[in-house]
Protein backbone atom coordinates (compact mmCIF):
# COMPACT_ATOMS: atom_id res chain seq x y z
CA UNK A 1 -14.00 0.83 -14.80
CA UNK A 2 -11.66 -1.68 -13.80
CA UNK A 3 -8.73 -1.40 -11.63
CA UNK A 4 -5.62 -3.46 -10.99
CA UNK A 5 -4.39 -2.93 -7.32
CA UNK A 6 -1.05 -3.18 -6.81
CA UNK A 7 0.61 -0.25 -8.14
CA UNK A 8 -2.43 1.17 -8.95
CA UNK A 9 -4.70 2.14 -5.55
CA UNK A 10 -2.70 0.44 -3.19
CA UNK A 11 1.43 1.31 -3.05
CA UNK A 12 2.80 -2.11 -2.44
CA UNK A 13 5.86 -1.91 -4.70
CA UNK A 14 8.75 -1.60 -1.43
CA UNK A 15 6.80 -4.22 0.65
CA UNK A 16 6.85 -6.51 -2.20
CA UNK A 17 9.96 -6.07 -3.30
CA UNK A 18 11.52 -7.19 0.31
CA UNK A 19 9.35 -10.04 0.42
CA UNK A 20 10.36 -11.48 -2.92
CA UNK A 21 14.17 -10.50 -1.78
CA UNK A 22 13.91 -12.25 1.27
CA UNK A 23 12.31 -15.07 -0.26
CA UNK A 24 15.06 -15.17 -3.07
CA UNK A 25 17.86 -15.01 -1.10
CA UNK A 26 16.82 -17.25 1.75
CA UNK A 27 15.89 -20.37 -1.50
CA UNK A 28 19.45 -19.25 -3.45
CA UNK A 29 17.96 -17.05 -6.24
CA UNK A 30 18.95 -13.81 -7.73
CA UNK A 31 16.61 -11.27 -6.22
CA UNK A 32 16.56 -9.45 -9.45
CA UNK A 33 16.04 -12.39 -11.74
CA UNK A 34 13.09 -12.94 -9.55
CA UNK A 35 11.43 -9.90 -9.02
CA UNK A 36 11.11 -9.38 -12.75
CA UNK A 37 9.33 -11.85 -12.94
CA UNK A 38 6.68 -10.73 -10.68
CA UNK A 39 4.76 -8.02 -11.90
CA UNK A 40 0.97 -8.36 -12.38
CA UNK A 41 1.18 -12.34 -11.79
CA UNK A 42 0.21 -14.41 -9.16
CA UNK A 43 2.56 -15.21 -6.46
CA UNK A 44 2.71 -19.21 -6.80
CA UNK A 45 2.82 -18.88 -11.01
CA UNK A 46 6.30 -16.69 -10.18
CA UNK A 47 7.14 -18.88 -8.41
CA UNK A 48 6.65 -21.79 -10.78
CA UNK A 49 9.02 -19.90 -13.54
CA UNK A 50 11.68 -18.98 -11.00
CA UNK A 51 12.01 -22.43 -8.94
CA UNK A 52 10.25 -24.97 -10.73
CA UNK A 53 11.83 -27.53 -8.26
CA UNK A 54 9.41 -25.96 -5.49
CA UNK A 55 5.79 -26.74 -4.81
CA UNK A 56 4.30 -23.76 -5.75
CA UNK A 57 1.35 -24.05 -2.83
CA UNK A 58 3.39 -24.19 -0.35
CA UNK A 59 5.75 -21.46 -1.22
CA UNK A 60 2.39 -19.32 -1.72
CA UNK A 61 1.91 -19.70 1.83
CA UNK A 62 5.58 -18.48 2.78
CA UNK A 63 5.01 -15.46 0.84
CA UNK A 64 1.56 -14.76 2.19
CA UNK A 65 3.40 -15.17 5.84
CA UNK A 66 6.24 -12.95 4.18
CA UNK A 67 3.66 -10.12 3.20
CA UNK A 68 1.46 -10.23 6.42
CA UNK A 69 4.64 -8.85 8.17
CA UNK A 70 4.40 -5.65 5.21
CA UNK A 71 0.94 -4.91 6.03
CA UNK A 72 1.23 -1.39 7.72
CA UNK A 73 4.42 -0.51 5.19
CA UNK A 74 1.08 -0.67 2.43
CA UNK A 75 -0.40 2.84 1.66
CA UNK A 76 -2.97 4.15 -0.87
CA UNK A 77 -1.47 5.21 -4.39
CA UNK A 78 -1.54 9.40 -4.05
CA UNK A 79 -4.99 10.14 -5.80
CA UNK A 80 -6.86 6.54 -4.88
CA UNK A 81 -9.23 7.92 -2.39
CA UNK A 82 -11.16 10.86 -4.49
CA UNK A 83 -10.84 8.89 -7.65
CA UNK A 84 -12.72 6.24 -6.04
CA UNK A 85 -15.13 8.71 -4.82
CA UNK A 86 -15.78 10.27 -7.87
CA UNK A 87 -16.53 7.07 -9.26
CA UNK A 88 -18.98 5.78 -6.27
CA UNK A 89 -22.13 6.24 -9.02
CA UNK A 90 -20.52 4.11 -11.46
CA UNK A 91 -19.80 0.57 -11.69
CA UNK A 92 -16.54 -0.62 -11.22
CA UNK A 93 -14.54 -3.57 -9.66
CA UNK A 94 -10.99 -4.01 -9.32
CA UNK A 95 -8.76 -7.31 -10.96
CA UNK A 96 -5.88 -8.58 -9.07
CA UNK A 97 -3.30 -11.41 -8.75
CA UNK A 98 -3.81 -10.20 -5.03
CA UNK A 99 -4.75 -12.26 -1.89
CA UNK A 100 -7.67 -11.73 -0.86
CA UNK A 101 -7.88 -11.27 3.10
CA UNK A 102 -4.60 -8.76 2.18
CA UNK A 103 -5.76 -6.78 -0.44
CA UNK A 104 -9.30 -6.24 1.78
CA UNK A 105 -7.84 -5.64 5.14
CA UNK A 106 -5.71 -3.09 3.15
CA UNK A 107 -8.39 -1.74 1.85
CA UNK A 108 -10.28 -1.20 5.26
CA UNK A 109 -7.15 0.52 6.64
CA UNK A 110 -6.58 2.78 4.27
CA UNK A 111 -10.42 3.76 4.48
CA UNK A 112 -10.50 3.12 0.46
CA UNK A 113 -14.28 1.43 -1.09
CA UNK A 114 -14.48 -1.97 -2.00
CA UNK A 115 -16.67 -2.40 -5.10
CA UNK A 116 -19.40 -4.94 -5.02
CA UNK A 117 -17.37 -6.94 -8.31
CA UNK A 118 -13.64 -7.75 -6.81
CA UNK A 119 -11.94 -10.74 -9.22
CA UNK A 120 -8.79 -12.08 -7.04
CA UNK A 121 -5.95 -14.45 -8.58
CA UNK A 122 -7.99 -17.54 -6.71
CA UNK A 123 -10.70 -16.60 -8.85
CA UNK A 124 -9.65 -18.11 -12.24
CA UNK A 125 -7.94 -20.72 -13.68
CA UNK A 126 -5.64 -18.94 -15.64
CA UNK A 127 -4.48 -15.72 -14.35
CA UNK A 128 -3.22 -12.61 -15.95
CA UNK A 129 -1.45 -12.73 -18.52
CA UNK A 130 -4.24 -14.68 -19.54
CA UNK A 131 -7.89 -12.23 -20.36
CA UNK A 132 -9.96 -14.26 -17.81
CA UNK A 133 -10.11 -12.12 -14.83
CA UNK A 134 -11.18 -9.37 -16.73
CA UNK A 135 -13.88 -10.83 -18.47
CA UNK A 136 -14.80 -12.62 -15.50
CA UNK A 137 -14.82 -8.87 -14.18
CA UNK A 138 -16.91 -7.58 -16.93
CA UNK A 139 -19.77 -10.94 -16.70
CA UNK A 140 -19.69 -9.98 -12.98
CA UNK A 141 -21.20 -6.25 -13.80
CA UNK A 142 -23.24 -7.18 -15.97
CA UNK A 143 -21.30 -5.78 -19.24
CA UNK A 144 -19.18 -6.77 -22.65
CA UNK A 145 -15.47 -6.65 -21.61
CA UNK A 146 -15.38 -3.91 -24.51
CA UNK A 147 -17.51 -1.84 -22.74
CA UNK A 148 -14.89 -1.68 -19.98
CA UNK A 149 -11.95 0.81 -19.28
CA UNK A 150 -8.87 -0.80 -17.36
CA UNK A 151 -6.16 0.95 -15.30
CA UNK A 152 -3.26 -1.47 -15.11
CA UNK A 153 0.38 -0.66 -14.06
CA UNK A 154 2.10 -4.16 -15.29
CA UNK A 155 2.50 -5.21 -18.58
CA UNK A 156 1.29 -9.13 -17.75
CA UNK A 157 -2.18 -7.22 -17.12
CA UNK A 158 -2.32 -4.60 -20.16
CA UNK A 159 -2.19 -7.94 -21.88
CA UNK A 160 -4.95 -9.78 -20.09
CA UNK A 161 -6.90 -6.76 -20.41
CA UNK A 162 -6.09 -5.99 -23.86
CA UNK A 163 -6.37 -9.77 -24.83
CA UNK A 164 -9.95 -9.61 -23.22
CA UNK A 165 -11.07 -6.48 -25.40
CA UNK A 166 -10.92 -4.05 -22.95
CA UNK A 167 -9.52 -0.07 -23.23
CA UNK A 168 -6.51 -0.33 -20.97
CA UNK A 169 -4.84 3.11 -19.50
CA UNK A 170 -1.29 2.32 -18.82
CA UNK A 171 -0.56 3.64 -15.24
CA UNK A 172 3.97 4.42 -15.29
CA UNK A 173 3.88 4.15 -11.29
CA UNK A 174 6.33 0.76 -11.71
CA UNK A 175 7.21 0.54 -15.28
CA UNK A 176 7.90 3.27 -18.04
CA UNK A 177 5.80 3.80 -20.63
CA UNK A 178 7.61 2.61 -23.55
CA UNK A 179 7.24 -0.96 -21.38
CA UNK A 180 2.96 -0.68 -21.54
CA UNK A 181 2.76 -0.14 -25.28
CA UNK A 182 -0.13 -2.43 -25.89
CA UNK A 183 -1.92 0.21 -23.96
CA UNK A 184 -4.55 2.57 -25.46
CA UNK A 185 -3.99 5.55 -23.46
CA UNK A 186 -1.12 6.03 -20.66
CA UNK A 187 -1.18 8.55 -17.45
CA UNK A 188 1.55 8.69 -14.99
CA UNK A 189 -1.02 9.09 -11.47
CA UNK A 190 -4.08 8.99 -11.09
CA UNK A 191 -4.60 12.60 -11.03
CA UNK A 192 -4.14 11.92 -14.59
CA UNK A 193 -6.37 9.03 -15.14
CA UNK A 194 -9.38 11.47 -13.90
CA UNK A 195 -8.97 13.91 -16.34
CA UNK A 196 -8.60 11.25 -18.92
CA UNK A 197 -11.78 10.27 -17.61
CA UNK A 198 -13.61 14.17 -17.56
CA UNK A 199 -12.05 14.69 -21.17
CA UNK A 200 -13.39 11.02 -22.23
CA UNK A 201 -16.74 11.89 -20.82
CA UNK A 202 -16.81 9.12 -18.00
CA UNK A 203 -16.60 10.95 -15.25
CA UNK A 204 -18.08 14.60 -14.24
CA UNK A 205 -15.53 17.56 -14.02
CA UNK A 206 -14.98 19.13 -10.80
């Protein structure tokens, strides 16, 4: 199993939607224009389509400054905690244009796992869309991409996971469904993605 984060286990969508607003509106860009362009990508490769003018690196850093600030507004997606529980006998990672030190300090505060395998946007060259982080995911644990089952909210990650050969679930927490169509299978919480799971045979019933 592989599991975006944002969107996914960790609810992120309100703090990260006033620090690309912020952002926006403090460098003259339409907030909206901007925060499509966000979803399942890396901050600095957002930031290269919206402002190409800027230096990406350093306007990384503002938004990393910009997010620290959203830290305790960041709460586990309803259903993270037993999913994750159920699935402490199986391997799985999670694949995110994340930051690191921010996506683990969440993590710790929310008292959610961290897998052994965690693939961050720093990770790879090419982030999603591109398929790398999840293969990278899948070399990590030891298995063929194919072999893994993705739960991705954004459709710049159903891509990179489909592109990589993986089952994707489409999670509709921040997009509708008709929006994740490259995805195999599509729940709207996580609730859901278990019994996909129990019905699938990859996870024990209750």
């Amino acid at each position: 199993m592989l599991f975006d984060v944002d969107g996914v286990l960790l609810d992120s969508a309100a703090a990260h939607r006033r620090v690309w607003n912020s952002w926006s509106l403090a460098r003259g860009l339409d907030p909206e224009k901007v925060w499509q362009l966000t979803f399942g990508r890396r901050p600095e490769d957002t930031v290269k389509d919206a402002a190409a003018h800027l230096d990406p690196v350093v306007e990384r850093q503002v938004l990393d400054g910009l997010l620290a600030r959203e830290r305790d507004s960041v709460l586990p997606v309803d259903g993270a905690a037993d999913l994750l529980k159920a699935l402490s006998d199986s391997p799985w990672a999670i694949v995110t244009s994340g930051d690191r030190a921010f996506v683990e300090s969440r993590f710790a505060a929310a008292g959610l796992p961290l897998p052994t395998v965690r693939v961050y946007g720093s990770d790879v060259e090419h982030a999603k869309p591109a398929p790398d982080c999840f293969a990278l995911a899948a070399s990590r644990l030891g298995v063929d991409a194919s072999a893994c089952l993705v739960v991705e909210d954004a459709p710049a990650g159903i891509c990179a996971a489909v592109t990589a050969g993986c089952a994707v679930i489409g999670l509709t927490t921040t997009h509708r469904e008709e929006s994740l169509r490259q995805a195999h299978m599509w729940a709207a919480s996580l609730t859901e993605v278990r019994n996909l799971l129990i019905t699938h045979g990859l996870l024990a019933g209750p």
